[in-house]
N, C-alpha and C. Protein backbone atom coordinates (compact mmCIF):
# COMPACT_ATOMS: atom_id res chain seq x y z
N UNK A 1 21.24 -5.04 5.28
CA UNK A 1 22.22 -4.22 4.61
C UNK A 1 22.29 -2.88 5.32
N UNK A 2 23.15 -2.25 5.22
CA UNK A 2 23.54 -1.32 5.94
C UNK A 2 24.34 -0.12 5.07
N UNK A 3 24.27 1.27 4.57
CA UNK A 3 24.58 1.90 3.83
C UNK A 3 24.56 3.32 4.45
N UNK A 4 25.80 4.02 4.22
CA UNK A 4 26.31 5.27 4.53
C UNK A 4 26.23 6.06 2.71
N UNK A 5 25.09 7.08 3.12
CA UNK A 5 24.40 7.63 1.40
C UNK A 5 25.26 9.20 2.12
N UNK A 6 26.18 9.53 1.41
CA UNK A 6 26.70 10.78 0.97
C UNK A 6 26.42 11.76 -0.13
N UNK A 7 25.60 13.12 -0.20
CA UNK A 7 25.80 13.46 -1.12
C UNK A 7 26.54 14.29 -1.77
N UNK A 8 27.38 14.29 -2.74
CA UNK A 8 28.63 14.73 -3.16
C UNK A 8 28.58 15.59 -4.73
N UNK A 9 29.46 16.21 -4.37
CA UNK A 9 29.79 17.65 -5.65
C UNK A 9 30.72 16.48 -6.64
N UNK A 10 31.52 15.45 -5.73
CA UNK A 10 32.44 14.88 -6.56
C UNK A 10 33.05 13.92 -6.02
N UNK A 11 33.31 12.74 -6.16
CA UNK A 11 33.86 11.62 -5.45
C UNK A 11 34.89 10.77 -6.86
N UNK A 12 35.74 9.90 -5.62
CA UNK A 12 36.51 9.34 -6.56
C UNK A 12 37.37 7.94 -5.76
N UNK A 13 37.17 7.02 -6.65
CA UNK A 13 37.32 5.95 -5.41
C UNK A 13 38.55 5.53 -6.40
N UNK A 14 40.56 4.87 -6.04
CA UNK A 14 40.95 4.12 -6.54
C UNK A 14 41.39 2.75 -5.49
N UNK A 15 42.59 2.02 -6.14
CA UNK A 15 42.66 0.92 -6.18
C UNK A 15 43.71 0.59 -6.44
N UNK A 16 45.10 0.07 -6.18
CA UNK A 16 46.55 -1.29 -7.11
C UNK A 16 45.58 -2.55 -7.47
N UNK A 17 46.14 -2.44 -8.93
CA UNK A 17 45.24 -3.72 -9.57
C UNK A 17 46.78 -4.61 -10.38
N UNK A 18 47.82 -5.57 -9.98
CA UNK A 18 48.54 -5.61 -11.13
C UNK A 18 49.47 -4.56 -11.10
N UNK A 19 49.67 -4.08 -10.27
CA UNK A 19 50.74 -2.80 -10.29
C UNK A 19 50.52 -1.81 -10.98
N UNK A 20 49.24 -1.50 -11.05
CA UNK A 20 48.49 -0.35 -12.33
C UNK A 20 47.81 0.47 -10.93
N UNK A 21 47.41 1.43 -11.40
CA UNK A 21 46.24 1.85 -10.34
C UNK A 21 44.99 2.26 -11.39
N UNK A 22 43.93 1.82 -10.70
CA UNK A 22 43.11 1.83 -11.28
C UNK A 22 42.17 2.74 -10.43
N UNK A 23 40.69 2.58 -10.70
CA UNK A 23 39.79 3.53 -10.11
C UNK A 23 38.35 3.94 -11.11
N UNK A 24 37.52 4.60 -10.01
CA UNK A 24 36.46 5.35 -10.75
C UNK A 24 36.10 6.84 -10.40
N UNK A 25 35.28 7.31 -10.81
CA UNK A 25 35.03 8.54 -10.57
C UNK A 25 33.93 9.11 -11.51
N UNK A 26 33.10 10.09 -10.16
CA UNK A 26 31.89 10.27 -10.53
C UNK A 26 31.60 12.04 -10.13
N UNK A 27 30.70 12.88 -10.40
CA UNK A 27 30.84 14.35 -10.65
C UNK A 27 29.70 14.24 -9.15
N UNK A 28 28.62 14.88 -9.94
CA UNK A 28 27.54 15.47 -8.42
C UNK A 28 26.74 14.49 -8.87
N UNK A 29 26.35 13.20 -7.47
CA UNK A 29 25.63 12.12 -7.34
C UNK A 29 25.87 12.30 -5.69
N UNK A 30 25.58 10.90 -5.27
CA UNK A 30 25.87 10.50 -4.77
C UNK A 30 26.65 8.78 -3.95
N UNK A 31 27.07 8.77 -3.24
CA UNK A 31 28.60 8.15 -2.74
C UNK A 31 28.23 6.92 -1.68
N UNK A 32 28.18 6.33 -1.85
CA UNK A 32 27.44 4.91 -0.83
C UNK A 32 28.37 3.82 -0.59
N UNK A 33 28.87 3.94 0.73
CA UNK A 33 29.52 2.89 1.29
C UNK A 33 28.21 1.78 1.60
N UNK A 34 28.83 0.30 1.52
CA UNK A 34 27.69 -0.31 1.60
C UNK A 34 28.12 -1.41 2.38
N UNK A 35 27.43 -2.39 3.19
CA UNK A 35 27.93 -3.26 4.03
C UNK A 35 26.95 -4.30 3.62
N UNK A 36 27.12 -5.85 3.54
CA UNK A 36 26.31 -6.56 3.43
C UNK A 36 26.64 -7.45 4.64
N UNK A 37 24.98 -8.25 5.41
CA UNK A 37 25.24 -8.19 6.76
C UNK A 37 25.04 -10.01 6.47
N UNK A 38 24.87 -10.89 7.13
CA UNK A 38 25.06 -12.02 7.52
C UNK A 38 23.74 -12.61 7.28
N UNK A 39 22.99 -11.87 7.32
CA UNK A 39 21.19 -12.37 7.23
C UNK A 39 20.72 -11.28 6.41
N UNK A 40 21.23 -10.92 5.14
CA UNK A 40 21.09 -10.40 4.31
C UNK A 40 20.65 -11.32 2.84
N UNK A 41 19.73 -10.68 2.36
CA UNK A 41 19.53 -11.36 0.52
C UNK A 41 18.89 -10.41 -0.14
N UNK A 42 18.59 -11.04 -1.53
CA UNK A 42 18.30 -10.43 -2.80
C UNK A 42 17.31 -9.59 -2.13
N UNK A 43 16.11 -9.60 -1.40
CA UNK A 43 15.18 -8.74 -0.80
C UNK A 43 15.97 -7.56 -0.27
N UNK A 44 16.48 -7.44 0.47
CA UNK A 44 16.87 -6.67 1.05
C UNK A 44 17.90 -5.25 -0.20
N UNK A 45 18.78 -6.32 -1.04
CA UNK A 45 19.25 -6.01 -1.75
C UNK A 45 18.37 -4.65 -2.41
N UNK A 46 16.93 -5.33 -2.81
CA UNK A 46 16.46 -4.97 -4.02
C UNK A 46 15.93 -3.92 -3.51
N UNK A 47 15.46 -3.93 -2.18
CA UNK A 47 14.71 -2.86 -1.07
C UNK A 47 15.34 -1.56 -0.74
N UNK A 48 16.88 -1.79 -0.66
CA UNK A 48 17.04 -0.88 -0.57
C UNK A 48 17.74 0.02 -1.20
N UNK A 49 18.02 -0.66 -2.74
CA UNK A 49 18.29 0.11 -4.22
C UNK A 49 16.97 1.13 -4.27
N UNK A 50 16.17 0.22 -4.09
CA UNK A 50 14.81 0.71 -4.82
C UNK A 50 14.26 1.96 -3.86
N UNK A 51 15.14 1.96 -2.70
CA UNK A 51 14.63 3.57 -1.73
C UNK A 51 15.35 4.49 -1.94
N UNK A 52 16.90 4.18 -2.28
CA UNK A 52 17.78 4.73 -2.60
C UNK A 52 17.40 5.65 -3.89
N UNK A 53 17.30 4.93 -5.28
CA UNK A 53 16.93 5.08 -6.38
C UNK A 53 16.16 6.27 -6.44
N UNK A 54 14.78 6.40 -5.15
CA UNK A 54 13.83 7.70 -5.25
C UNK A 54 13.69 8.42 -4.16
N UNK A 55 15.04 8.09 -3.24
CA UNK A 55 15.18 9.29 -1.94
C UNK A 55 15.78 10.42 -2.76
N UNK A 56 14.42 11.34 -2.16
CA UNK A 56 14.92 13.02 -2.41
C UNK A 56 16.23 13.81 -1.79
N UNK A 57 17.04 14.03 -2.51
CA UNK A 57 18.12 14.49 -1.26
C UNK A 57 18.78 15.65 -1.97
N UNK A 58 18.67 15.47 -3.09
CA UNK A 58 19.06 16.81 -4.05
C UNK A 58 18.17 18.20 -3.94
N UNK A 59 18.77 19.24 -3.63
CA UNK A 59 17.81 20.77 -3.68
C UNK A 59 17.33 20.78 -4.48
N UNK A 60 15.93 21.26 -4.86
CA UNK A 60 14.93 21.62 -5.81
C UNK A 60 15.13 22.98 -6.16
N UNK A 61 14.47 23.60 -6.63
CA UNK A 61 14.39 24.97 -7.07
C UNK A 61 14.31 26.05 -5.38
N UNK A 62 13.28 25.24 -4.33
CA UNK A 62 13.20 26.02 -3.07
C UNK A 62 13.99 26.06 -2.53
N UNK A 63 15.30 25.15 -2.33
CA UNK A 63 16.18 25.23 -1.73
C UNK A 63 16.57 23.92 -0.88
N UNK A 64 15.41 22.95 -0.98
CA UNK A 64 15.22 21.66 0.15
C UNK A 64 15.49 20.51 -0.83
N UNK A 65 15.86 19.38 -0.27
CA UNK A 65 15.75 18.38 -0.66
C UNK A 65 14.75 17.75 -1.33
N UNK A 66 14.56 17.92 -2.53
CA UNK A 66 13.16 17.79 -3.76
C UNK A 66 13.79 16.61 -4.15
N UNK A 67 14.70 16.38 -4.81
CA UNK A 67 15.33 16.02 -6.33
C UNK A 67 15.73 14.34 -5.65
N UNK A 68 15.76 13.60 -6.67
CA UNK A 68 16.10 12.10 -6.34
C UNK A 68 17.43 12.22 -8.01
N UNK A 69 17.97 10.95 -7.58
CA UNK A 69 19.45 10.77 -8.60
C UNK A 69 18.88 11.13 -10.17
N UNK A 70 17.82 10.36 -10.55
CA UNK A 70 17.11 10.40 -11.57
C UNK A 70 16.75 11.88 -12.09
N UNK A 71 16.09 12.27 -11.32
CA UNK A 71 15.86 13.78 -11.77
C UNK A 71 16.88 15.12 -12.15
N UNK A 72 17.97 14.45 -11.48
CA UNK A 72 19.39 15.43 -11.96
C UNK A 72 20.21 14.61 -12.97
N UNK A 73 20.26 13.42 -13.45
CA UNK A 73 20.96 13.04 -14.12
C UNK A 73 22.75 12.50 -13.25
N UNK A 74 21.74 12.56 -12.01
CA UNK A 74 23.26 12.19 -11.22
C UNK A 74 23.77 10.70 -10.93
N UNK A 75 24.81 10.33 -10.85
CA UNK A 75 25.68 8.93 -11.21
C UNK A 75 25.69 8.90 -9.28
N UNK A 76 25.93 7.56 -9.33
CA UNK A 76 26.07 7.00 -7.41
C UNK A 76 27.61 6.16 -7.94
N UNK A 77 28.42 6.34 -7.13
CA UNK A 77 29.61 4.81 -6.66
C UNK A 77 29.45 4.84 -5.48
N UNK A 78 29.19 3.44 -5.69
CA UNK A 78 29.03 2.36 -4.61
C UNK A 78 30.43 1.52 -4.44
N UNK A 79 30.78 1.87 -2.69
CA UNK A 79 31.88 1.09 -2.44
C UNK A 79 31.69 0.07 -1.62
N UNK A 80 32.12 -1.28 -1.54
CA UNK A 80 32.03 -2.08 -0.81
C UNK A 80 32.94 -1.54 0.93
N UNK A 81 32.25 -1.96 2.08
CA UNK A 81 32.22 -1.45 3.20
C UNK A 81 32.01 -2.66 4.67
N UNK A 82 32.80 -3.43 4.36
CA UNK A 82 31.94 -4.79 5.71
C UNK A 82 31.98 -4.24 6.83
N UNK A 83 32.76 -3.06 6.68
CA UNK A 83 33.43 -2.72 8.50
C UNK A 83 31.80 -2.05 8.97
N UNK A 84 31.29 -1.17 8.19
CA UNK A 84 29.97 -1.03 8.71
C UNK A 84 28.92 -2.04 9.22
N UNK A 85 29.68 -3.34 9.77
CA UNK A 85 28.80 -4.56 10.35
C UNK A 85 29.80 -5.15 11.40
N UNK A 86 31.06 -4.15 11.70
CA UNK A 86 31.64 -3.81 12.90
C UNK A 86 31.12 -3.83 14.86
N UNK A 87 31.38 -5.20 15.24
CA UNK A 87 30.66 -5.32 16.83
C UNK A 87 31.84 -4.81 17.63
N UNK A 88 31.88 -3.64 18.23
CA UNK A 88 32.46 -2.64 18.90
C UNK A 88 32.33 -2.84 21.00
N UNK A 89 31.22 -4.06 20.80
CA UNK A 89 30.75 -4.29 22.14
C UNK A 89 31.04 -4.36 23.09
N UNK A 90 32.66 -5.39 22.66
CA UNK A 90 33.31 -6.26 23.70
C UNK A 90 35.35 -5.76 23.04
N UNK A 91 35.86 -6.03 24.34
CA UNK A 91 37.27 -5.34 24.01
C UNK A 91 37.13 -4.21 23.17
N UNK A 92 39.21 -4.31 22.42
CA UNK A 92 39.11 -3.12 21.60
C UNK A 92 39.34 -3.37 20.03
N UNK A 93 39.22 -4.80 19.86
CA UNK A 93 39.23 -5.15 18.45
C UNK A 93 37.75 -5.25 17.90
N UNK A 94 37.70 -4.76 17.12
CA UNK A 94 35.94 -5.39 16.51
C UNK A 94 35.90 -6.46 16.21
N UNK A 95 35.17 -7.08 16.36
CA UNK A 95 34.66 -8.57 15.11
C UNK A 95 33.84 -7.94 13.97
N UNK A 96 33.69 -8.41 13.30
CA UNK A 96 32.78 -8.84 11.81
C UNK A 96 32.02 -9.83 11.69
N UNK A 97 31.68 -10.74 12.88
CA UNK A 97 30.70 -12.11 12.93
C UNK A 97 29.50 -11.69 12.39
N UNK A 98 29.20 -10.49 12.45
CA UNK A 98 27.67 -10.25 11.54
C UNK A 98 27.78 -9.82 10.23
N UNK A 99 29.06 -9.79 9.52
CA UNK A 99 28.94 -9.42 8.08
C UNK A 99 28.59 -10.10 7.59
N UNK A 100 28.47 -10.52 5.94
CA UNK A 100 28.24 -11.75 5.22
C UNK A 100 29.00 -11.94 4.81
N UNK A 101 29.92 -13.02 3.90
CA UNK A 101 30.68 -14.49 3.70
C UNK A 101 30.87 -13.16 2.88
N UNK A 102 32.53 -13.14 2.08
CA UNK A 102 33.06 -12.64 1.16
C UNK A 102 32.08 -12.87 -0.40
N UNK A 103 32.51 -14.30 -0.51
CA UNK A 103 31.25 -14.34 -1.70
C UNK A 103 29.53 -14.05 -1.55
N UNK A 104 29.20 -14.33 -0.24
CA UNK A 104 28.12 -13.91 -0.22
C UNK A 104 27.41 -12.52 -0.35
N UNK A 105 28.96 -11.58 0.36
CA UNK A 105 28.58 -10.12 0.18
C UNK A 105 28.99 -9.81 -1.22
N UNK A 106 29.27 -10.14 -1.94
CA UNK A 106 30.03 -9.90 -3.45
C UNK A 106 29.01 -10.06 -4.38
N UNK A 107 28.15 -11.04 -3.92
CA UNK A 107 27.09 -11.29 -4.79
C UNK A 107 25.61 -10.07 -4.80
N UNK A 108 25.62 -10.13 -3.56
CA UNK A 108 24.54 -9.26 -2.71
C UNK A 108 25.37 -7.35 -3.21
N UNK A 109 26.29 -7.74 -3.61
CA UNK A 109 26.77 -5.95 -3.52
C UNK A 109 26.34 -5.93 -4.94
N UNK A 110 26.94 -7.06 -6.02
CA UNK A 110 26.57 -6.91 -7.51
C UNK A 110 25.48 -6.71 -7.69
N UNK A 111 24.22 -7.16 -6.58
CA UNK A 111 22.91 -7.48 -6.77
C UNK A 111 22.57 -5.87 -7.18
N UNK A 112 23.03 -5.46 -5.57
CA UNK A 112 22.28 -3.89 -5.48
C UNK A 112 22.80 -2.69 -6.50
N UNK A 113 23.94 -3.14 -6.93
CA UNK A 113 24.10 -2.24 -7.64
C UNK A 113 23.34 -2.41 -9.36
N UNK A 114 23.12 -3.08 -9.58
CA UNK A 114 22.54 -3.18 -10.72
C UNK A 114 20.99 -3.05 -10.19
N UNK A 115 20.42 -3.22 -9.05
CA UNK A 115 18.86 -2.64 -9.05
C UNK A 115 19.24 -1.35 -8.88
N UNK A 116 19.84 -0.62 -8.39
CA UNK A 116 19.93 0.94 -8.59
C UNK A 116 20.75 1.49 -9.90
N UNK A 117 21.44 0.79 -10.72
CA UNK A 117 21.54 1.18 -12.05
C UNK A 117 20.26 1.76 -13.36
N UNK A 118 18.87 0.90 -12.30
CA UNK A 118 17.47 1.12 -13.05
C UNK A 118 17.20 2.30 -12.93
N UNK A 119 17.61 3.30 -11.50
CA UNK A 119 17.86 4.80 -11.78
C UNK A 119 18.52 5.62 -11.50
N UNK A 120 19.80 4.90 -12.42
CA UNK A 120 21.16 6.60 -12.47
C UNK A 120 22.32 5.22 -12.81
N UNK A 121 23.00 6.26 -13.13
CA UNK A 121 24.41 5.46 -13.83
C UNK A 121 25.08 4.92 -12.49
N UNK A 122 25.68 4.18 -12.83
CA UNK A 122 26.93 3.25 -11.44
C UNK A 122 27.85 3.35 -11.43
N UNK A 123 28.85 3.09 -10.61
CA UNK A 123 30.28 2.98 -10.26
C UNK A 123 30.44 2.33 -9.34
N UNK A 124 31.39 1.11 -9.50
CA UNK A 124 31.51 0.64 -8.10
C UNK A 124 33.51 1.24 -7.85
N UNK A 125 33.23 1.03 -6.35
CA UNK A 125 34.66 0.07 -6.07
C UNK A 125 35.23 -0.92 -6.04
N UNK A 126 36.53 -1.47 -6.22
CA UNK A 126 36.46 -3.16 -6.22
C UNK A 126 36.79 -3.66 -4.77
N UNK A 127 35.60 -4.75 -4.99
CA UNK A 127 35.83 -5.49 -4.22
C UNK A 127 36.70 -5.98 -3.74
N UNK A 128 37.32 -6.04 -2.37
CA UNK A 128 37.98 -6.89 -1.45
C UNK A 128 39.56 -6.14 -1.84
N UNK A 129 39.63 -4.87 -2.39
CA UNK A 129 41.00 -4.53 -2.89
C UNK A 129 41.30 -3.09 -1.48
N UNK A 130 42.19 -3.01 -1.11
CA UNK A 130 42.09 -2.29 -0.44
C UNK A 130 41.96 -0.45 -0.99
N UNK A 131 40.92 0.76 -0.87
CA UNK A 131 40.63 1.32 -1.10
C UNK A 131 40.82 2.62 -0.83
N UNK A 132 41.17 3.84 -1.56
CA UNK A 132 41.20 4.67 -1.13
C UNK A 132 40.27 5.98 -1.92
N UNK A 133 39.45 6.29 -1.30
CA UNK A 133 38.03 7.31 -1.27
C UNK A 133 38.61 8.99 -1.15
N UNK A 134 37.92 9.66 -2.13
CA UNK A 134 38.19 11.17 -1.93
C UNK A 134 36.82 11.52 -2.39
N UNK A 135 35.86 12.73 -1.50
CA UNK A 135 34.90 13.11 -1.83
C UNK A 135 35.01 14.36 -1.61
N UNK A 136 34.00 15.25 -1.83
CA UNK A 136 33.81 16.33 -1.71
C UNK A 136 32.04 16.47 -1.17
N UNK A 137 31.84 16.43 0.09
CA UNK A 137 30.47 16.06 0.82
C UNK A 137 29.34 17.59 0.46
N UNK A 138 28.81 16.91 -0.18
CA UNK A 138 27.57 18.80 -0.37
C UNK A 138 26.53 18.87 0.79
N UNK A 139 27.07 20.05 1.37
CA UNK A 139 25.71 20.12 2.52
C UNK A 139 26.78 20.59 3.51
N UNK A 140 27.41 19.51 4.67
CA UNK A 140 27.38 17.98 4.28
C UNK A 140 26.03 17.37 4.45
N UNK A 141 25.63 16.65 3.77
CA UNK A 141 24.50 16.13 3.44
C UNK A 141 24.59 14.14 3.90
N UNK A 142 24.72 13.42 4.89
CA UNK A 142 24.79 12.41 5.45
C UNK A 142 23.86 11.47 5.56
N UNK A 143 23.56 10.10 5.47
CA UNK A 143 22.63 9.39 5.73
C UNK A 143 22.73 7.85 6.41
N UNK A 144 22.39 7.79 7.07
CA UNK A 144 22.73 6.17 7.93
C UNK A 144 21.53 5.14 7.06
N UNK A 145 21.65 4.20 6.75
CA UNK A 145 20.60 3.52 6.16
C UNK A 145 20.65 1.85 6.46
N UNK A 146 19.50 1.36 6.98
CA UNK A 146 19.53 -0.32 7.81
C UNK A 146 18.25 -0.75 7.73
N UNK A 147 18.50 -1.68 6.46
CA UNK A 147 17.23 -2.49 5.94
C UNK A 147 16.86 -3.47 6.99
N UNK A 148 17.35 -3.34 8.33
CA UNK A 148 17.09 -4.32 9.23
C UNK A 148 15.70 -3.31 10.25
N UNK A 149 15.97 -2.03 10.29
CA UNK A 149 15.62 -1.08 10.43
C UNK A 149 13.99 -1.16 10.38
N UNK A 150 13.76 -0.96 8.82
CA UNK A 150 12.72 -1.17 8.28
C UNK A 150 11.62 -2.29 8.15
N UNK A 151 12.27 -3.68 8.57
CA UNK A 151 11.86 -5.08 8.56
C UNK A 151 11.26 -4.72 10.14
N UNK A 152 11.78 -4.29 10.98
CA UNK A 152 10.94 -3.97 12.48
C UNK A 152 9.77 -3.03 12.66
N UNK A 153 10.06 -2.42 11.38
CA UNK A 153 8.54 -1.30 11.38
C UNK A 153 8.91 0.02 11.37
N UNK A 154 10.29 0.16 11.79
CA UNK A 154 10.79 1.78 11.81
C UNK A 154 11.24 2.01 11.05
């Protein structure tokens, strides 16, 4: 899995659902595009809710990154993201041969978001709808994140 962690004053993700527009929106949390990769599962899923859940990234009283979602009472939306499993290698079109199966990433995205619901409220985006994102980045405050990463030792 693969995840772009933003932290934000304010984000707001909508959506055409039915000729309605729909959407969510969340205050000061943070904002997670998320990619599910091809050799991805529930492990990975759960691994990297569960780093997410207690990475410090919020200022403390000193001024540094102390605070995890939990400790401020701050909400995350999570948007679905395959392009972050984007092979850029060859020509000028990308492939996606390393993402995972539509249903497979759908399942794996529901997964993670409900293990990180265990600490801080949720929001997703919908799935497979085409999306449009407005944030407001604090800091900017950025994070690259690759549970493939971690499985090698780094």
């Amino acid at each position: 899995m693969r995840a772009v962690l933003q932290r934000v004053s304010m984000a707001e993700v909508s959506w055409e659902e039915s000729g309605m527009r729909r959407g969510e929106r969340i205050g000061r949390g943070l904002v997670l595009l998320l990619g599910v990769g091809a050799r991805d599962g529930d492990r990975q899923a759960r691994q990297l809710a569960a780093r997410v859940g207690v990475m410090r990234v919020f200022n403390g009283p000193r001024g540094v990154p102390d605070l995890a979602l939990g400790d401020i009472q701050a909400e995350a939306l999570v948007v679905p993201q395959f392009t972050l499993f984007a092979d850029l290698s060859r020509g000028r079109r990308p492939s996606f041969l390393g993402a995972a199966s539509s249903s497979m990433a759908r399942e794996l995205f529901d997964s993670f978001c409900d293990y990180l619901g265990a600490h801080a409220p949720i929001r997703r985006g919908r799935f497979g709808a085409d999306m449009r994102l407005q944030l407001s980045n604090e800091g900017p405050f950025t994070l690259c994140l690759d549970t493939d990463v971690w499985e090698e030792g780094g």
